[in-house]
N, C-alpha and C. Protein backbone atom coordinates (compact mmCIF):
# COMPACT_ATOMS: atom_id res chain seq x y z
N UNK A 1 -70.87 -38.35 15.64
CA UNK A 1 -70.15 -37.59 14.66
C UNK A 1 -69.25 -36.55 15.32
N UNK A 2 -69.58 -36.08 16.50
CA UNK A 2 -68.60 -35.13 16.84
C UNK A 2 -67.84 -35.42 17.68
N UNK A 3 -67.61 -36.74 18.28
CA UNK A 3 -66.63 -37.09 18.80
C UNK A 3 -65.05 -38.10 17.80
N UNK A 4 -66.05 -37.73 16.15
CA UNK A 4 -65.26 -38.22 15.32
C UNK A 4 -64.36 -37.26 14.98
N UNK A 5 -65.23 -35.96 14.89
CA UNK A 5 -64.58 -34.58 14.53
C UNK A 5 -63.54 -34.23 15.68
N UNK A 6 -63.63 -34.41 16.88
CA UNK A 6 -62.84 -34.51 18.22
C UNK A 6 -61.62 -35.27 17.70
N UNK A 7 -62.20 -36.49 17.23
CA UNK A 7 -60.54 -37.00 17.62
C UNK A 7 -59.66 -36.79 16.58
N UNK A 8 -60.42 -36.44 15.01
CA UNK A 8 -59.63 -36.26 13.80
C UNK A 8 -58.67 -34.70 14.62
N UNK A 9 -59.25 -34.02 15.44
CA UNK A 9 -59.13 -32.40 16.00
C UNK A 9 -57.88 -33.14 16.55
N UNK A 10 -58.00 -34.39 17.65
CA UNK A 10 -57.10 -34.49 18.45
C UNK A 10 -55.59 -34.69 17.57
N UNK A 11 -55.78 -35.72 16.21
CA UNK A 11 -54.82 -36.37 15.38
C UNK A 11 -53.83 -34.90 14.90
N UNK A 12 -54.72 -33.84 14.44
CA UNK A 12 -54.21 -32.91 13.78
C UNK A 12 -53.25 -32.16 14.92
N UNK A 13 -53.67 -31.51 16.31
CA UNK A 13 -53.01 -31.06 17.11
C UNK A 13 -51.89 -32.27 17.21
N UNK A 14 -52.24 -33.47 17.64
CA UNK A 14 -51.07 -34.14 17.85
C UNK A 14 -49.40 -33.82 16.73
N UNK A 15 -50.25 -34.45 15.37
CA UNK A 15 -49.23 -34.50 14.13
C UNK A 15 -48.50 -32.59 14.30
N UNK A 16 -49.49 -31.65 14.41
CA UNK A 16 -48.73 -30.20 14.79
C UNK A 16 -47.35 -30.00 15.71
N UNK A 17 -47.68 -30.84 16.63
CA UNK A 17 -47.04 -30.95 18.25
C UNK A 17 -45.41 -31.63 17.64
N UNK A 18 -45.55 -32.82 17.08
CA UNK A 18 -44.42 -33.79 16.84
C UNK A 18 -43.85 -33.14 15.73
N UNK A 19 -44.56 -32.39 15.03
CA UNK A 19 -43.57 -31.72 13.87
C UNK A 19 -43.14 -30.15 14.55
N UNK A 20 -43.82 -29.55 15.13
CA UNK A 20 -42.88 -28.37 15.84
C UNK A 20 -42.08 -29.01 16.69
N UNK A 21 -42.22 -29.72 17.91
CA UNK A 21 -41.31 -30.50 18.62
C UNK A 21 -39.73 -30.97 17.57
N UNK A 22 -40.19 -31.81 16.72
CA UNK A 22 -39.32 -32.26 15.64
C UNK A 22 -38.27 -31.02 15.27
N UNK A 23 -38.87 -29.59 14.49
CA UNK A 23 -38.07 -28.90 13.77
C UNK A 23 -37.34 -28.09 15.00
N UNK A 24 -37.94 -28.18 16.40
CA UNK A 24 -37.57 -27.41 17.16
C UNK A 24 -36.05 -28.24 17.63
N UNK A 25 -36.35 -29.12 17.94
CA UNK A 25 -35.02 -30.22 18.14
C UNK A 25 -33.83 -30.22 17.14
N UNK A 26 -34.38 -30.01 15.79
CA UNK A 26 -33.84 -30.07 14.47
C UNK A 26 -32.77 -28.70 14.76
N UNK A 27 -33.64 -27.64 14.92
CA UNK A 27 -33.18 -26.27 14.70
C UNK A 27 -32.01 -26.22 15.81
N UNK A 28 -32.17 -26.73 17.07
CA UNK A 28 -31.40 -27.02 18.62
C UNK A 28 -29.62 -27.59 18.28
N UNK A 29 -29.94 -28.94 17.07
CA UNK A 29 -28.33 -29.60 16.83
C UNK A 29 -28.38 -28.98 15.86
N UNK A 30 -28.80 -28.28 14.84
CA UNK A 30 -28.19 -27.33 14.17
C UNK A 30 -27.45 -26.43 14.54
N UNK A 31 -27.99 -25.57 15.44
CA UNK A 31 -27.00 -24.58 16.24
C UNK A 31 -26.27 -24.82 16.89
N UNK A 32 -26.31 -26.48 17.86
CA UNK A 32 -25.11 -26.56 18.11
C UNK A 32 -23.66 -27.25 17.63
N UNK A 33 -24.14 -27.71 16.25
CA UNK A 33 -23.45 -28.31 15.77
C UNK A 33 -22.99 -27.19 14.84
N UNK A 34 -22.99 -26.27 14.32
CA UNK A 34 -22.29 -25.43 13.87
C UNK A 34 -21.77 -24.48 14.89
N UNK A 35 -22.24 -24.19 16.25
CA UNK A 35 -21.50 -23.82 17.33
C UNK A 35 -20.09 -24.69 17.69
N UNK A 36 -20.15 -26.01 17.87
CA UNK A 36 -19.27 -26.89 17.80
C UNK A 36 -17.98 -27.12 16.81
N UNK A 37 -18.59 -26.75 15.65
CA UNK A 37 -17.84 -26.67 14.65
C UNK A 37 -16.87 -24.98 14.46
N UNK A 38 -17.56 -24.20 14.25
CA UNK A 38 -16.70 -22.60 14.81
C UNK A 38 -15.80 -22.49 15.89
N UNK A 39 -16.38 -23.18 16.71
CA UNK A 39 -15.46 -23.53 18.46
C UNK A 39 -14.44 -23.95 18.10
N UNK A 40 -14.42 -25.23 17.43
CA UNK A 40 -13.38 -26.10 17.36
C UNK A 40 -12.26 -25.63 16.23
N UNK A 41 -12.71 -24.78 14.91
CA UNK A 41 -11.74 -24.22 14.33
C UNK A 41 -10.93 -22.70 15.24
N UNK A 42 -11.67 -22.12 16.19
CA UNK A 42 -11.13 -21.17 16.75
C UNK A 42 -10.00 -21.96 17.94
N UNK A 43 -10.69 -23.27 18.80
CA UNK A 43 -9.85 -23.34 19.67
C UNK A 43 -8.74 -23.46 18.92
N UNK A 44 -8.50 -24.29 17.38
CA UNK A 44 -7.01 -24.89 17.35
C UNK A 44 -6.51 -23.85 16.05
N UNK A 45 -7.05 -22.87 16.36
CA UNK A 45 -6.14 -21.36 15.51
C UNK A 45 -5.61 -20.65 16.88
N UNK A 46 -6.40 -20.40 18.19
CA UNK A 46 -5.67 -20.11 19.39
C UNK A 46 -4.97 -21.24 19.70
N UNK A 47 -4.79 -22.37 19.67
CA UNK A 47 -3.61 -23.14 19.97
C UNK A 47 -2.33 -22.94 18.89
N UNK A 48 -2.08 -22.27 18.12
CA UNK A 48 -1.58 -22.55 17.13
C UNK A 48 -1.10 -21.23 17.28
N UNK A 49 -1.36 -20.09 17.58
CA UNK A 49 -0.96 -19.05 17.85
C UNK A 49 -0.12 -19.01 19.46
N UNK A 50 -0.80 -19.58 20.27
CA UNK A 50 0.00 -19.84 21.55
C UNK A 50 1.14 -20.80 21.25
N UNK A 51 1.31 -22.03 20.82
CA UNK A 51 2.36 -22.89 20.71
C UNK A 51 3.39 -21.93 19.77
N UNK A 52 2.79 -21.17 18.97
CA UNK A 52 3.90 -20.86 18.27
C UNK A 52 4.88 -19.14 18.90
N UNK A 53 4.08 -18.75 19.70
CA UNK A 53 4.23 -17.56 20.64
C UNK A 53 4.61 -16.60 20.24
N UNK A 54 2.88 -16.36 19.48
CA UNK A 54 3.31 -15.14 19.08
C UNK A 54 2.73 -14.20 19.42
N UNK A 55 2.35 -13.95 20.60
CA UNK A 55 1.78 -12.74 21.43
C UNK A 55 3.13 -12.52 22.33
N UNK A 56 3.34 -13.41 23.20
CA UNK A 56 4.80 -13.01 23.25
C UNK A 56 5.91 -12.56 22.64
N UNK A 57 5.90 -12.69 20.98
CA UNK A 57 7.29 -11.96 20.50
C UNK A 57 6.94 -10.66 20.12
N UNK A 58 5.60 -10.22 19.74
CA UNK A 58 5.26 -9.18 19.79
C UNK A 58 4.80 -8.48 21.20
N UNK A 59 4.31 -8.60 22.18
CA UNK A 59 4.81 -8.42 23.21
C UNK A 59 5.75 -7.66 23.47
N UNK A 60 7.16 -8.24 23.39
CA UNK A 60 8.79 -7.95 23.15
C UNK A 60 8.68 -6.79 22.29
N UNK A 61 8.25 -6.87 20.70
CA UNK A 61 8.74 -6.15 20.00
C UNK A 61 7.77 -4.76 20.61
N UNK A 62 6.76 -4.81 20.96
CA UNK A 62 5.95 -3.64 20.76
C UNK A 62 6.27 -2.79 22.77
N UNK A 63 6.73 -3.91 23.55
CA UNK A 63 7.60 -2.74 24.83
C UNK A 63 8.97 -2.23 24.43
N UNK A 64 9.43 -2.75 23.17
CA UNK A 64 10.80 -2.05 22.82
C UNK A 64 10.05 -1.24 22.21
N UNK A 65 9.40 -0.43 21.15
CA UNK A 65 8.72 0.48 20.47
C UNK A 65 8.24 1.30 21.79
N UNK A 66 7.55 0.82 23.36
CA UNK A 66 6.97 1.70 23.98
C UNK A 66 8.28 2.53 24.74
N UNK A 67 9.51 1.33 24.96
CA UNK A 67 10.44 1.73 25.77
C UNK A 67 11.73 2.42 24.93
N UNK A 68 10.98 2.68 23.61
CA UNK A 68 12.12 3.17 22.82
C UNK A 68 13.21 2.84 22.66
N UNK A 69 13.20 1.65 22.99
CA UNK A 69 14.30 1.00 22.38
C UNK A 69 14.41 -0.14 21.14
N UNK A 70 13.12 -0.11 20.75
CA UNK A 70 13.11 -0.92 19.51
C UNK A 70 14.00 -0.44 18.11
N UNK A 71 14.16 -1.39 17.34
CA UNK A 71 15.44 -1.03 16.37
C UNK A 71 14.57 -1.58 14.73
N UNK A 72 13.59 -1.73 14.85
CA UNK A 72 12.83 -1.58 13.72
C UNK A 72 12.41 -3.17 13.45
N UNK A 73 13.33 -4.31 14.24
CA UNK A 73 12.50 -5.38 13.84
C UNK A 73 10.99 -5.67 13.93
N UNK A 74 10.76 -6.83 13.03
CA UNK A 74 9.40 -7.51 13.17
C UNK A 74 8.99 -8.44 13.13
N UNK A 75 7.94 -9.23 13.00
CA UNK A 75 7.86 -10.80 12.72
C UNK A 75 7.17 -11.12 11.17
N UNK A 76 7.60 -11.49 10.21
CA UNK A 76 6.45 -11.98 9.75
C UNK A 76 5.59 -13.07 9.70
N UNK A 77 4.49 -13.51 9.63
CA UNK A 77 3.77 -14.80 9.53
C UNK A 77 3.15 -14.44 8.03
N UNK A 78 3.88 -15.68 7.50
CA UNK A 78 3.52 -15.81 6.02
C UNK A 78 2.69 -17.15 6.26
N UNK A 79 1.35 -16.92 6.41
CA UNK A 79 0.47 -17.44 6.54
C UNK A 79 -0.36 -17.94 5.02
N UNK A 80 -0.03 -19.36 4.41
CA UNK A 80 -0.78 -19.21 3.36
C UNK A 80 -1.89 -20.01 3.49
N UNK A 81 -1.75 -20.85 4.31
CA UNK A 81 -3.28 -21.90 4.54
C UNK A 81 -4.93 -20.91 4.60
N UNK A 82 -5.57 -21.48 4.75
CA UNK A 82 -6.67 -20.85 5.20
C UNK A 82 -6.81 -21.88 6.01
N UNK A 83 -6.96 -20.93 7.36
CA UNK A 83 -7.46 -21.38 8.54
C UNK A 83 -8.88 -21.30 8.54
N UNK A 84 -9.67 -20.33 8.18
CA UNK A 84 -11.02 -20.13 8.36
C UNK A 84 -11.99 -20.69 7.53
N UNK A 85 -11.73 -22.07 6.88
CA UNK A 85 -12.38 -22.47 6.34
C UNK A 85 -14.16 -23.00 6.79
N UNK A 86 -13.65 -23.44 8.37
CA UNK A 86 -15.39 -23.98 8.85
C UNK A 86 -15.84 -22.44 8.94
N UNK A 87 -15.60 -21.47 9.40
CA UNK A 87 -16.28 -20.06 9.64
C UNK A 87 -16.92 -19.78 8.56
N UNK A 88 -16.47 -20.23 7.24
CA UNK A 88 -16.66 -19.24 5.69
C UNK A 88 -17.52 -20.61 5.86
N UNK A 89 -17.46 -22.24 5.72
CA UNK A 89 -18.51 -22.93 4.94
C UNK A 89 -19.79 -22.63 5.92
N UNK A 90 -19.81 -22.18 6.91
CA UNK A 90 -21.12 -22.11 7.91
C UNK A 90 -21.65 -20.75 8.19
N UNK A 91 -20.75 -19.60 7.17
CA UNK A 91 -21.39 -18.45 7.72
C UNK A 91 -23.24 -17.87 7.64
N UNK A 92 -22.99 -18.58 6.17
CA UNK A 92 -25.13 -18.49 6.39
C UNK A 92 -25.81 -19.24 7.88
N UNK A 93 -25.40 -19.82 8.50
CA UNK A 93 -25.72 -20.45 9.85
C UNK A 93 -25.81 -19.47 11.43
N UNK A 94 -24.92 -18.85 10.67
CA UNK A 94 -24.71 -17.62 11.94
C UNK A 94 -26.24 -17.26 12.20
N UNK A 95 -26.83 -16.81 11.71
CA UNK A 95 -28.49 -16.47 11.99
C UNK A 95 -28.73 -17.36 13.21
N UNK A 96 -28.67 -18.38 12.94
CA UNK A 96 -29.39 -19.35 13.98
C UNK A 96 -28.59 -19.48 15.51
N UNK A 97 -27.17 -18.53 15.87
CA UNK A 97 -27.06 -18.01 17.29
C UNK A 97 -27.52 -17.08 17.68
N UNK A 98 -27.31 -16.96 18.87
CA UNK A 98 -27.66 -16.09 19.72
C UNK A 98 -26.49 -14.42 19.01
N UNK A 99 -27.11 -13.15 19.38
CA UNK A 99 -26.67 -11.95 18.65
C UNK A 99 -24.78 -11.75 19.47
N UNK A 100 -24.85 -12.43 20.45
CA UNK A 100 -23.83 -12.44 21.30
C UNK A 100 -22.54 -12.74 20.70
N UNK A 101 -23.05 -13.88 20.96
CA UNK A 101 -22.22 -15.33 19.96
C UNK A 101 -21.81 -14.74 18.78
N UNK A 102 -22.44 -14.19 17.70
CA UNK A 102 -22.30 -14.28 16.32
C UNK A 102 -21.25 -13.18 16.89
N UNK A 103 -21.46 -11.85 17.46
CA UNK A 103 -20.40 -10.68 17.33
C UNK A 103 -19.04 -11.31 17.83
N UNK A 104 -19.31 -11.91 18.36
CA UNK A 104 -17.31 -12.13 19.17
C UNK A 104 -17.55 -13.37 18.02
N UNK A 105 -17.86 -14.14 17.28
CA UNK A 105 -17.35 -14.86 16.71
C UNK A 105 -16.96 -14.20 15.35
N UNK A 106 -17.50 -13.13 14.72
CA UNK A 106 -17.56 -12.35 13.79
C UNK A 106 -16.28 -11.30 13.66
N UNK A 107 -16.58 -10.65 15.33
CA UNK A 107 -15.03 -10.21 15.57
C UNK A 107 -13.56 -10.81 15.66
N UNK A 108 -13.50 -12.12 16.05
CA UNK A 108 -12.78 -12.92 16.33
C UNK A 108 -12.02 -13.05 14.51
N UNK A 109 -12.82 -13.45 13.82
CA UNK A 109 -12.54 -13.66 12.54
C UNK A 109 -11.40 -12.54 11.55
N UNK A 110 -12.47 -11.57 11.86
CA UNK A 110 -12.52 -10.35 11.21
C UNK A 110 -10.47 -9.32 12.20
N UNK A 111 -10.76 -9.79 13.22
CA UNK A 111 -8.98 -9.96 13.86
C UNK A 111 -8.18 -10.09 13.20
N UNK A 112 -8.63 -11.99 13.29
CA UNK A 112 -7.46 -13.02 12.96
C UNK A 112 -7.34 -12.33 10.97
N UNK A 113 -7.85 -12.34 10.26
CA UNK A 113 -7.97 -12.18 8.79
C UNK A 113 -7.27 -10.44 8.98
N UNK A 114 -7.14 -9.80 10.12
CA UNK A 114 -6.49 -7.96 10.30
C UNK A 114 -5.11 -8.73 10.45
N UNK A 115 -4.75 -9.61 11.27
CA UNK A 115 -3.56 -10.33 11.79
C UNK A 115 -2.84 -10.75 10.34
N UNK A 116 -3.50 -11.66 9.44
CA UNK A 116 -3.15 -12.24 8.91
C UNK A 116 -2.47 -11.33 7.35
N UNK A 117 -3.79 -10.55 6.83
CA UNK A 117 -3.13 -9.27 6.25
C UNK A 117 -1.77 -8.44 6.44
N UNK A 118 -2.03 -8.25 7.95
CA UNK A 118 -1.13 -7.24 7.82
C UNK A 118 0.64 -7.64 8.47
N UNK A 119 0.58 -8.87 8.68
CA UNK A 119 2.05 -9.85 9.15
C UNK A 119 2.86 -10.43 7.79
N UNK A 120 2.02 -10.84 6.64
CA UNK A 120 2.45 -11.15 5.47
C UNK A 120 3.44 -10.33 4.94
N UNK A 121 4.78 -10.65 4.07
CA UNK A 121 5.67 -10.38 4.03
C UNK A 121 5.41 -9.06 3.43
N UNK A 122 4.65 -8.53 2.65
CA UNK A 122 4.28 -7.16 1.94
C UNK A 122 2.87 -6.69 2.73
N UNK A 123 3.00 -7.10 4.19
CA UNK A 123 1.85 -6.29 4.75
C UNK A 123 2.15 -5.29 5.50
N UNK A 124 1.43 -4.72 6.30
CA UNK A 124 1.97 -3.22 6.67
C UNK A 124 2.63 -3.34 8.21
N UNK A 125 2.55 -4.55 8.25
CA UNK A 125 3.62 -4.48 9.85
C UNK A 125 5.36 -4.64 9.20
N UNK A 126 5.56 -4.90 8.12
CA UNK A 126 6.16 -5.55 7.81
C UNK A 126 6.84 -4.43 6.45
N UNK A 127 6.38 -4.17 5.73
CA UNK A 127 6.72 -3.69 4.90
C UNK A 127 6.05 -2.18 4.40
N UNK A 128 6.93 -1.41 5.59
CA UNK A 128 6.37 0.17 5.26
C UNK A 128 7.70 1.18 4.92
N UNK A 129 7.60 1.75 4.13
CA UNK A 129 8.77 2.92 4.21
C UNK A 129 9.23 3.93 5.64
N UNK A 130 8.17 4.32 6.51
CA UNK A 130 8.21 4.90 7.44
C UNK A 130 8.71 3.58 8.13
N UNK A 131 9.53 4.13 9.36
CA UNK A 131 9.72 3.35 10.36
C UNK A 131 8.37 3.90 11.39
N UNK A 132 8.00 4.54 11.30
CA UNK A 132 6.87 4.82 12.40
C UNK A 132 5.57 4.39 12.00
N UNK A 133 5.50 4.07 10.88
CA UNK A 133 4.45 2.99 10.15
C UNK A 133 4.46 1.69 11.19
N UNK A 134 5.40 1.65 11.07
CA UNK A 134 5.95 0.03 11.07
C UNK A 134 5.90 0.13 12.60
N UNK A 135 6.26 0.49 13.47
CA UNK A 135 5.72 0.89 15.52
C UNK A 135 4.70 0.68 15.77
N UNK A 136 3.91 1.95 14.90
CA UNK A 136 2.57 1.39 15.34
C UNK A 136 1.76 -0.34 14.54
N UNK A 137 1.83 -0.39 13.21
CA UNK A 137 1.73 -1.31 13.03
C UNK A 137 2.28 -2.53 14.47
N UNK A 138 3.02 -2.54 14.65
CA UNK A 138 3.57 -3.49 15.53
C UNK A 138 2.89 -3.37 17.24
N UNK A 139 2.24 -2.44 17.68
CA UNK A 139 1.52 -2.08 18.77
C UNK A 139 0.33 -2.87 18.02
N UNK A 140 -0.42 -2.59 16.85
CA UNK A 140 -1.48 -2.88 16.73
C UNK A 140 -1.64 -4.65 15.86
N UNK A 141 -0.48 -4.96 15.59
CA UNK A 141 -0.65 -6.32 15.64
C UNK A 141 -0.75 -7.01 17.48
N UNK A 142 -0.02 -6.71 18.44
CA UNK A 142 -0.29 -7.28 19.75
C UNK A 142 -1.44 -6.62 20.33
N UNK A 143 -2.34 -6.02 19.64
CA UNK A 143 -3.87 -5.71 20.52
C UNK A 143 -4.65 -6.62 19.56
N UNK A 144 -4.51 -6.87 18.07
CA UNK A 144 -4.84 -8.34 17.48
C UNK A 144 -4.57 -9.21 17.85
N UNK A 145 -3.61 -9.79 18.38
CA UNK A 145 -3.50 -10.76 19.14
C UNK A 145 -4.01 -11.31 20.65
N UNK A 146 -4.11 -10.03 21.21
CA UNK A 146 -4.38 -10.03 22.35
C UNK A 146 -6.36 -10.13 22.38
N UNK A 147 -6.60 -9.92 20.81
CA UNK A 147 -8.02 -9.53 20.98
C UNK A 147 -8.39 -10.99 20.57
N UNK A 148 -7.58 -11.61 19.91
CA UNK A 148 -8.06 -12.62 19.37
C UNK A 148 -8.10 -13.67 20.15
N UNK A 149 -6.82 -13.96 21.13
CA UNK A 149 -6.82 -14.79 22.54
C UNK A 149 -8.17 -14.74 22.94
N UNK A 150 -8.38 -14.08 23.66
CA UNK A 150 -9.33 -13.44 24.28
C UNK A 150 -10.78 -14.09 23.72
N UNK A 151 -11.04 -13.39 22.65
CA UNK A 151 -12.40 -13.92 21.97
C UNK A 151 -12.71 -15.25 21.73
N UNK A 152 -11.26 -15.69 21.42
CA UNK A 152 -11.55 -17.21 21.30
C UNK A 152 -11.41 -17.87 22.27
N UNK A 153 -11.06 -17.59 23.60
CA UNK A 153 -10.80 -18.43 24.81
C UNK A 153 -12.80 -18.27 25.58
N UNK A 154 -13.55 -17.09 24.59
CA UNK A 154 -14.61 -16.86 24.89
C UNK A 154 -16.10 -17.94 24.27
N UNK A 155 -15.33 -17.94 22.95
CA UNK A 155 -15.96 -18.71 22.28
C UNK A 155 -16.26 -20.14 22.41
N UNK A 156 -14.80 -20.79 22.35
CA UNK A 156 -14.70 -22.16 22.76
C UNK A 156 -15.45 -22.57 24.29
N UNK A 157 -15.65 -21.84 25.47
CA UNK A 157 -16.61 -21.73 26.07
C UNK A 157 -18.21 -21.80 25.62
N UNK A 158 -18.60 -21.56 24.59
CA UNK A 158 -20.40 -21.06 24.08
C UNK A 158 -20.53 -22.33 23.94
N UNK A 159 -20.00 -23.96 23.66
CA UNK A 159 -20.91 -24.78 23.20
C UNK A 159 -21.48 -25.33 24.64
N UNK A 160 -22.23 -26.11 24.55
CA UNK A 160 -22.79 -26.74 25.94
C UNK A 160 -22.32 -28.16 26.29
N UNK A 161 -21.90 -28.52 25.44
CA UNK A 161 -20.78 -29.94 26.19
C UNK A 161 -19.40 -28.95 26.06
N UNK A 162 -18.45 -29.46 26.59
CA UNK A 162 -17.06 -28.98 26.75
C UNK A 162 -16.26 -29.68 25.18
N UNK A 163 -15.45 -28.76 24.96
CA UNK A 163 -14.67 -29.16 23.73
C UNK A 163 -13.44 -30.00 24.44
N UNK A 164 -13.15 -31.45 23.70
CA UNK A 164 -11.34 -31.68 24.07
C UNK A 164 -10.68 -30.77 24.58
N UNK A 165 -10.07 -30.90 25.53
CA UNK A 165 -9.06 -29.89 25.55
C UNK A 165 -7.64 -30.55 24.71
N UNK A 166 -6.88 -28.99 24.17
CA UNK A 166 -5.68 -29.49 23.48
C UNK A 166 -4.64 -28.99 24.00
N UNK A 167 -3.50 -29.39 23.58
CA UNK A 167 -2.21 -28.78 24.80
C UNK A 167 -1.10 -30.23 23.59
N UNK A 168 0.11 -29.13 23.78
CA UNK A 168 1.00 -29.14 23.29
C UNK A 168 2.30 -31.12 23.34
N UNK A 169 1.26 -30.92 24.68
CA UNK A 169 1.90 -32.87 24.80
C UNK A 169 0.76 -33.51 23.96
N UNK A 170 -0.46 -33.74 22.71
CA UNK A 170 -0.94 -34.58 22.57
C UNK A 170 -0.11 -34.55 20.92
């Protein structure tokens, strides 16, 4: 009898083992498959911002503002798509990265959506009564940009296989 009780003991640890094993594996392509998925909408919003160059024209506009010689232009990006659609359908998922991950991906967002506000044709880079509104606005759209490069050249790095790379000849 108690080597019956033994092995029913053994069945139960076993069936324990394959179902934590199981959810643990489960929980593993969860995270990286919504890692994968965030990656991949950030790499091709930083491709899309580089092909279209716009850290460079602000760049331009915001050393004429430092070198005083700017004359009040600006850019707008009348941005109506939503780009951030995988970020918003997966944000309850965020829990399941690492605290790292979630902030530069959180920040990254929270940028691009400062970028996107304030470039729109009635946003404040764009449409201020002050001209000195509108300077700094324009300094602080190229540290959005520059922040957003950045974070996302960080991000697309976090998954553990390598993403496609994309580039302007495919």
């Amino acid at each position: 009898m108690e080597w019956q009780f033994g092995l029913a003991a053994f069945g139960v640890l076993l069936a324990w083992t394959f179902q934590f094993y199981d959810k643990t594996s489960d929980r593993k392509r969860r995270r990286q498959s919504t890692l994968v998925a965030i990656a991949s909408e950030v790499q091709a919003i930083g491709f899309l911002l580089r092909s279209d160059r716009y850290l460079e024209r602000y760049h331009s506009l915001a050393n004429q503002v430092r070198n005083g010689t700017w004359t009040g232009d600006s850019y707008v990006m009348d941005i109506r798509s939503n780009y951030t659609r995988v970020f918003e359908a997966n944000a309850d998922s965020l829990s399941e990265l690492e605290p790292e991950q979630v902030s530069k991906i959180v920040s990254f967002y929270t940028y691009t959506q400062a970028l996107i506000d304030s470039s729109k044709p009635d946003g404040s880079a764009v449409n201020s009564e002050h001209l000195d509104d509108v300077a700094s606005n324009v300094l602080a759209l190229e540290g959005y940009l520059m922040a957003i490069l950045a974070l996302g050249d960080e991000i697309v790095q976090m998954p553990k296989t390598p993403l496609p790379t994309l580039s302007e000849n495919d």
